[in-house]
N, C-alpha and C. Protein backbone atom coordinates (compact mmCIF):
# COMPACT_ATOMS: atom_id res chain seq x y z
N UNK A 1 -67.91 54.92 76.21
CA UNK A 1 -69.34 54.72 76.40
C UNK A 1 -70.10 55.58 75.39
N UNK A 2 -70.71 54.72 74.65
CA UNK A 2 -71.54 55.69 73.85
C UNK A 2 -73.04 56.25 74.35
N UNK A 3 -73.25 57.71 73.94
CA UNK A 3 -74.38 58.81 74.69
C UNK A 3 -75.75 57.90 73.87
N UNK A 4 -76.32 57.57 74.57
CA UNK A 4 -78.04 57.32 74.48
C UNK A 4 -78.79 58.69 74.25
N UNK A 5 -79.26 58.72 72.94
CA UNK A 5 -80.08 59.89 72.48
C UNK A 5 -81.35 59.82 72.66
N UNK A 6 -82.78 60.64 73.25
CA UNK A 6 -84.05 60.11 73.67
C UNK A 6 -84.56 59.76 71.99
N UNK A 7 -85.77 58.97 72.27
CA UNK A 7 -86.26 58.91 71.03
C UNK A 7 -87.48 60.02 71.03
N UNK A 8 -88.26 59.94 69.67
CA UNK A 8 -88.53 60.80 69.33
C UNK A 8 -89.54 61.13 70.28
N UNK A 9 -90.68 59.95 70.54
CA UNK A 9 -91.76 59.82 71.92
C UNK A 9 -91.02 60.34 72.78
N UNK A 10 -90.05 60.45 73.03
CA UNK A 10 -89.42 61.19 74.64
C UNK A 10 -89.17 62.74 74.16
N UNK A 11 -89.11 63.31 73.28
CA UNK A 11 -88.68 64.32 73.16
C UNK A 11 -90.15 65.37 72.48
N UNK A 12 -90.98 64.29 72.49
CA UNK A 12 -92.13 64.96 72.09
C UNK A 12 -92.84 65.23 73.51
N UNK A 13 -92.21 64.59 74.23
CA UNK A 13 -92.84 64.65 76.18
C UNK A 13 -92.31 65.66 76.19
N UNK A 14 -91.58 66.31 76.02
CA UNK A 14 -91.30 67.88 76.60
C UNK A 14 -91.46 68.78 75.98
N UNK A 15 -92.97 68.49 75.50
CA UNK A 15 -94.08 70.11 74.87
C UNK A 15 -94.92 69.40 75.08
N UNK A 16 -94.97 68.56 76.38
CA UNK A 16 -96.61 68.29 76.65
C UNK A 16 -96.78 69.33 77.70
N UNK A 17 -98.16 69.98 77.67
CA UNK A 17 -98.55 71.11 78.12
C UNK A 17 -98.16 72.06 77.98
N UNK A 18 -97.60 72.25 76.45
CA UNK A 18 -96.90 73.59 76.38
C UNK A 18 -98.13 74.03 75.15
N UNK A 19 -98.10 75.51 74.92
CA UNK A 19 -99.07 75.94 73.49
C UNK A 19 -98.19 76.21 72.27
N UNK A 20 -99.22 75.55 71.46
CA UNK A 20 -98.59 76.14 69.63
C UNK A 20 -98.21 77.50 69.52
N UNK A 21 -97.49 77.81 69.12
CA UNK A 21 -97.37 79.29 68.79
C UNK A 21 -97.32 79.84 67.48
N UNK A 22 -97.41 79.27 66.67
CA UNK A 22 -97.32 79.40 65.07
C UNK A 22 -97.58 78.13 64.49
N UNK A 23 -98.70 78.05 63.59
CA UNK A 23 -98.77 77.22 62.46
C UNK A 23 -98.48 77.97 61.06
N UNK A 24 -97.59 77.13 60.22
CA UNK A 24 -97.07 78.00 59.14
C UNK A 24 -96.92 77.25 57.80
N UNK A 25 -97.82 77.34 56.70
CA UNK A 25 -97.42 77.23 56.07
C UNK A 25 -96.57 77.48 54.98
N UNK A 26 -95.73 76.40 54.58
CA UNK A 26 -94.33 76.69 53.76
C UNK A 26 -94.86 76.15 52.30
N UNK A 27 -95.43 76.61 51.12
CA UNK A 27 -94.87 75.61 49.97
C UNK A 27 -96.06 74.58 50.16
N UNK A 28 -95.26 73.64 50.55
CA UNK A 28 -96.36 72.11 50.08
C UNK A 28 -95.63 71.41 51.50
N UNK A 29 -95.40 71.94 52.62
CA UNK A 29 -95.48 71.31 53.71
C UNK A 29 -96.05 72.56 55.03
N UNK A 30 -96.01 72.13 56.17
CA UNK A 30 -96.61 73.03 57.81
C UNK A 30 -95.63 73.07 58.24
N UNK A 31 -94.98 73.57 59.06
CA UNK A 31 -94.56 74.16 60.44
C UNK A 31 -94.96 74.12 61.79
N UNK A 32 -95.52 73.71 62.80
CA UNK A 32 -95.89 73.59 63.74
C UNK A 32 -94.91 73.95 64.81
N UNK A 33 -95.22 75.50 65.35
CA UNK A 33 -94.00 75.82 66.62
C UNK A 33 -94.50 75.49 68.27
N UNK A 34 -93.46 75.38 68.95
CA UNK A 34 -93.63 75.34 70.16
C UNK A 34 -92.59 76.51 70.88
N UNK A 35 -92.32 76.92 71.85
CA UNK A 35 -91.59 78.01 72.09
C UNK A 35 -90.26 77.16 72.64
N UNK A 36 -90.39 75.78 72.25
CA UNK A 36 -88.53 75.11 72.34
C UNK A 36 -88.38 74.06 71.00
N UNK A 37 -89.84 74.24 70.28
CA UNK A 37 -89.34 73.36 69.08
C UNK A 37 -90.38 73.87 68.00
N UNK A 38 -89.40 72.90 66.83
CA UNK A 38 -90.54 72.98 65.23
C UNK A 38 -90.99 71.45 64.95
N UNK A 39 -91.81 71.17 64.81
CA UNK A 39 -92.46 70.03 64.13
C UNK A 39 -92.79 70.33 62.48
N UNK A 40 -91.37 69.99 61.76
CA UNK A 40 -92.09 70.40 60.68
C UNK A 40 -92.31 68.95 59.47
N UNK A 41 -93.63 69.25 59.03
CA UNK A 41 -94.72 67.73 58.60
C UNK A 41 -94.61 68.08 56.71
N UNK A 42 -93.56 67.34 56.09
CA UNK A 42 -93.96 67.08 54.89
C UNK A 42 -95.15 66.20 54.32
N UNK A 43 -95.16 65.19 54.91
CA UNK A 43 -96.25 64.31 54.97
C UNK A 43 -97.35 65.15 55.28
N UNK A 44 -98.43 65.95 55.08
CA UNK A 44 -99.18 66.66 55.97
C UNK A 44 -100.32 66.01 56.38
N UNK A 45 -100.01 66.67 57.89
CA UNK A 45 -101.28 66.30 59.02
C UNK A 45 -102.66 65.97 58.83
N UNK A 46 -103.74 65.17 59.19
CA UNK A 46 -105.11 64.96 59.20
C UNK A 46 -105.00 65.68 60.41
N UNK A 47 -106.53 66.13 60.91
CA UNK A 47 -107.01 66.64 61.66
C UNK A 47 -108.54 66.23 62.26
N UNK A 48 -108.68 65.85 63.45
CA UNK A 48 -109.75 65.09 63.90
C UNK A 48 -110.33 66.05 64.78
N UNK A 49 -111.44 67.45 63.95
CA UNK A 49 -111.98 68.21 65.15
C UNK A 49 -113.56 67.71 65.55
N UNK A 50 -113.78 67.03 66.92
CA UNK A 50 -114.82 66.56 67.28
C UNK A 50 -115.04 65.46 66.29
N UNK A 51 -115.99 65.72 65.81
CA UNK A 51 -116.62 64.50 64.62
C UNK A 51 -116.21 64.75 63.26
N UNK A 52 -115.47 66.06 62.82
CA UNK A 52 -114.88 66.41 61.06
C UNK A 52 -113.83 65.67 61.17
N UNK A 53 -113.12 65.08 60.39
CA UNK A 53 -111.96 65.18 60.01
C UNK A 53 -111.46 65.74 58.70
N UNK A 54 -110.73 66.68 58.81
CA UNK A 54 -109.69 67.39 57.85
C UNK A 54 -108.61 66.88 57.14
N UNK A 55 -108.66 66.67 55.93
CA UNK A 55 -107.41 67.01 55.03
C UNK A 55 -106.68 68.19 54.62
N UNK A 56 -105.64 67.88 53.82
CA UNK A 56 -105.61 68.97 53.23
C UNK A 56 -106.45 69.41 51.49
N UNK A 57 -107.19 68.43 51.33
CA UNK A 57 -107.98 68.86 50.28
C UNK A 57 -109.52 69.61 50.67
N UNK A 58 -109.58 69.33 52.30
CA UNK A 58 -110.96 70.02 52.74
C UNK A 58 -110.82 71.81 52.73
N UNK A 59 -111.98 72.33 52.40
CA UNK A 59 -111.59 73.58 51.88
C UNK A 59 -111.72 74.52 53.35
N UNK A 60 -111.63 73.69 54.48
CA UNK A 60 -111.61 74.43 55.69
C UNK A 60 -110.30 73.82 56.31
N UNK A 61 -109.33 73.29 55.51
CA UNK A 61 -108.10 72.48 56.31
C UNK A 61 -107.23 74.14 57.05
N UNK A 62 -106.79 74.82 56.36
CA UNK A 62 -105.97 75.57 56.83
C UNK A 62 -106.06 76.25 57.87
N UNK A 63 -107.74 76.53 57.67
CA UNK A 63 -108.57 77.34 59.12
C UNK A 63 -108.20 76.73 60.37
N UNK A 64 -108.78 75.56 60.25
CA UNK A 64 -108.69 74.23 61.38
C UNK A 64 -107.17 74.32 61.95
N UNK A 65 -106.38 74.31 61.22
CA UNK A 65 -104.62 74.12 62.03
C UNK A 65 -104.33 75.29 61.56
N UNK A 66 -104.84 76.83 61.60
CA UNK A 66 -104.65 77.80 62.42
C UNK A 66 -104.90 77.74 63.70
N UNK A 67 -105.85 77.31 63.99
CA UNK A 67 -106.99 77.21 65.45
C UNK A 67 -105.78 76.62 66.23
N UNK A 68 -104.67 75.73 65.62
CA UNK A 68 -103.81 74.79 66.49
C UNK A 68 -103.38 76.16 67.80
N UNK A 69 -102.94 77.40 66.90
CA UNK A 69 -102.16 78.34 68.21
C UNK A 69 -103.30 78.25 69.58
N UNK A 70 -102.30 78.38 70.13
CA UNK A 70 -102.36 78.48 71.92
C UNK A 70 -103.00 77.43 72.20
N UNK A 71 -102.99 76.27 71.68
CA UNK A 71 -103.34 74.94 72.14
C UNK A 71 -102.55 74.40 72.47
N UNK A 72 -102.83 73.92 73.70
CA UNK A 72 -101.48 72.99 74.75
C UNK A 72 -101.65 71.80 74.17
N UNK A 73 -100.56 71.34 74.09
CA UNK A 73 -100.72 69.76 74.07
C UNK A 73 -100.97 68.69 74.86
N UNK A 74 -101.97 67.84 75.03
CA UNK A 74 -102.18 66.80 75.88
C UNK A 74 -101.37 65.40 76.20
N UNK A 75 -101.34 65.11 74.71
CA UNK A 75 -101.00 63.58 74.91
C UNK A 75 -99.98 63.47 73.25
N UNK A 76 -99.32 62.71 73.34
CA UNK A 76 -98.18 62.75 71.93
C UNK A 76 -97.82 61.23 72.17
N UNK A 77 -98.05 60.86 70.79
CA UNK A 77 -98.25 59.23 70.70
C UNK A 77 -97.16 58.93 69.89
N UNK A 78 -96.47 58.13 69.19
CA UNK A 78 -95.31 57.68 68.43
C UNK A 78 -96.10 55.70 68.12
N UNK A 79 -96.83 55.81 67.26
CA UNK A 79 -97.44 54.70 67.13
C UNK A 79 -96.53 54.26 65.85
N UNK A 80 -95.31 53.17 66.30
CA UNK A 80 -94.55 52.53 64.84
C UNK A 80 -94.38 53.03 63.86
N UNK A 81 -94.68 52.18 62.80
CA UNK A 81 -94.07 52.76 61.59
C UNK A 81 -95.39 53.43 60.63
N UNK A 82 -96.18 53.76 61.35
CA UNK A 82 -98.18 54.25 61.28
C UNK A 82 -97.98 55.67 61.14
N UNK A 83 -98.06 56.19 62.34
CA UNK A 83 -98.18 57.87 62.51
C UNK A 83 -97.72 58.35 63.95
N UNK A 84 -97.62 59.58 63.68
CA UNK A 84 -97.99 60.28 64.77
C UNK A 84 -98.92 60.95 65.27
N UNK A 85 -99.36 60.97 66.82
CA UNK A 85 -100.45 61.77 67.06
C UNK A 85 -100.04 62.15 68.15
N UNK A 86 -100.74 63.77 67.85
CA UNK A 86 -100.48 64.54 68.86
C UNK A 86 -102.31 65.24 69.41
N UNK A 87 -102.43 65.22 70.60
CA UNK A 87 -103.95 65.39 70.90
C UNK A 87 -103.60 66.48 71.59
N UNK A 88 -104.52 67.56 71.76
CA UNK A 88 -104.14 68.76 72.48
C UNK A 88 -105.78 68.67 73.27
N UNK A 89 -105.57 69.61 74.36
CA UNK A 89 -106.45 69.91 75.20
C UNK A 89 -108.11 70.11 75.20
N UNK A 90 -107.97 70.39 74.02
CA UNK A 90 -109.43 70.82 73.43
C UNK A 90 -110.07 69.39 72.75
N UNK A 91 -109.25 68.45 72.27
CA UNK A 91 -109.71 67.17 72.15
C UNK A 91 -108.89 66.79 70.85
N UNK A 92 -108.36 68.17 70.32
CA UNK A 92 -108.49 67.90 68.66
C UNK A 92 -107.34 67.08 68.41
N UNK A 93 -107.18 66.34 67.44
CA UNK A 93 -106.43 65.65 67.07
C UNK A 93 -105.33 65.86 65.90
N UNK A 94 -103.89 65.62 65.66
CA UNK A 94 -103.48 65.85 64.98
C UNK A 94 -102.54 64.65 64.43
N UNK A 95 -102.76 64.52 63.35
CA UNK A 95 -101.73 62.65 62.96
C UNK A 95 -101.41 63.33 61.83
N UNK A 96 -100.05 62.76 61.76
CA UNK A 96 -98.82 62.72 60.59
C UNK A 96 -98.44 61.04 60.17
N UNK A 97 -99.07 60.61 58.90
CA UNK A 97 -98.57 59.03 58.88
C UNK A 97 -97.58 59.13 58.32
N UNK A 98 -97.11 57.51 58.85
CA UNK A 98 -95.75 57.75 59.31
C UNK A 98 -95.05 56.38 57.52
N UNK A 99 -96.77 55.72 57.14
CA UNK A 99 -96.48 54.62 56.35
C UNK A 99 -95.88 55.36 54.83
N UNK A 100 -94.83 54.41 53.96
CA UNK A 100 -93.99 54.77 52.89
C UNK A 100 -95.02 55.16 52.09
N UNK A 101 -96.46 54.57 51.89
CA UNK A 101 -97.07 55.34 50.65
C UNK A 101 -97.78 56.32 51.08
N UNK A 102 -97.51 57.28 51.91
CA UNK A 102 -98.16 58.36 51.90
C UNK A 102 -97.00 59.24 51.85
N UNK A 103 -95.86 58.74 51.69
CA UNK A 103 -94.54 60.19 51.63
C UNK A 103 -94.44 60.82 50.43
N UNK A 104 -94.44 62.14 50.48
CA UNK A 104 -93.93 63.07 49.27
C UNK A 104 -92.62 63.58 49.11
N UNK A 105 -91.82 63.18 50.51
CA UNK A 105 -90.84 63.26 49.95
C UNK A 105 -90.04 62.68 50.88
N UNK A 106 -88.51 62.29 51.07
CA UNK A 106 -88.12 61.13 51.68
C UNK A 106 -88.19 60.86 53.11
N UNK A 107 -88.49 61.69 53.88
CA UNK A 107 -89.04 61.91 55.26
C UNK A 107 -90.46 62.54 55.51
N UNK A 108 -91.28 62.04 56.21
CA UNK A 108 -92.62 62.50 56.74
C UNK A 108 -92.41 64.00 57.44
N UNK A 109 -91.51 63.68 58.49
CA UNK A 109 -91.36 64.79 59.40
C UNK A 109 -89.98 65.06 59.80
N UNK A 110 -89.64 66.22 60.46
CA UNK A 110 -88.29 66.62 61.26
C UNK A 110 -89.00 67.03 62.45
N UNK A 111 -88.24 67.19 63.36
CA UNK A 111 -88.81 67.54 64.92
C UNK A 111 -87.32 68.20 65.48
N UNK A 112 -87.12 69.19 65.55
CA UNK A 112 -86.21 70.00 66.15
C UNK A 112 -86.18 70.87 67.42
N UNK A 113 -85.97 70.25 68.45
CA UNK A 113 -85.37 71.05 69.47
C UNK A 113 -84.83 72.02 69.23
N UNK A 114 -85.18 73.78 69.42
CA UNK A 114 -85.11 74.92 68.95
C UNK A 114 -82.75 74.55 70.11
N UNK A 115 -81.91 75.00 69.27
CA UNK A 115 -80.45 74.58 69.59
C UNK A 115 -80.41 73.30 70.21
N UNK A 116 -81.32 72.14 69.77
CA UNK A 116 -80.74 71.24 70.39
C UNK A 116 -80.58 70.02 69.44
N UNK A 117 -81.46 68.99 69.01
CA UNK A 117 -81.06 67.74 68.62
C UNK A 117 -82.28 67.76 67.53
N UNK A 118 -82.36 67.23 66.33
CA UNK A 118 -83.15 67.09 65.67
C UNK A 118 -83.50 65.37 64.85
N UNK A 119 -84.62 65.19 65.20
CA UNK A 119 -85.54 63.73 64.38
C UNK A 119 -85.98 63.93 63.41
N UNK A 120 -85.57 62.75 62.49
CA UNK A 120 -86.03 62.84 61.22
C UNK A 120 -87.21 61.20 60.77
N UNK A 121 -88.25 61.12 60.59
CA UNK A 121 -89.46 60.23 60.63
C UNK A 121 -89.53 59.96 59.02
């Protein structure tokens, strides 16, 4: 019998309601911790605070996903072959697209269960 592995939407359900604990930038990609995983975003994140939205060419991007620490997460979406979004408590929004012409390099994202199983997007 072969083991059924969750997908990535299921494994993003278990850091809902948990807080960021580090946003980090590396180089030319983020880090995003949870205290059982890394979300880490080559593709990098937009950011939807209230009515701004953030790039990373806005000269307040980095500020903005500092702010991510101690934000719980609300809701974590896995929308196809589009993006990801992750909405935290405060409203703010966070998407990683997921489409081939926005990649810089051959994966968007990894998502690692701190010793456990890791997704690659």
């Amino acid at each position: 019998m072969q083991k059924q592995y969750p997908s990535l939407k299921d494994a993003l359900q278990k850091v809902i309601g948990r807080a960021i604990t580090l946003v980090n930038f590396v180089e030319d990609y983020v880090q995003i911790s949870w205290d059982t995983s890394i979300l880490t975003a080559y593709t990098m994140p937009t950011l939807l605070v209230g009515s701004t939205a953030y790039s990373q060419d806005h000269t307040e991007y980095q500020y903005e996903m500092f702010r991510l620490e101690g934000q719980r997460l609300k809701e974590a979406q896995v929308n196809g072959e589009e993006d990801i979004t992750l909405v935290f408590e405060s409203g703010t929004c966070l998407s990683i697209s997921l489409r081939d012409s926005d990649y810089v390099a051959p994966e968007a994202l990894l998502y690692q269960e701190l010793g456990g199983l890791l997704w690659v997007a």
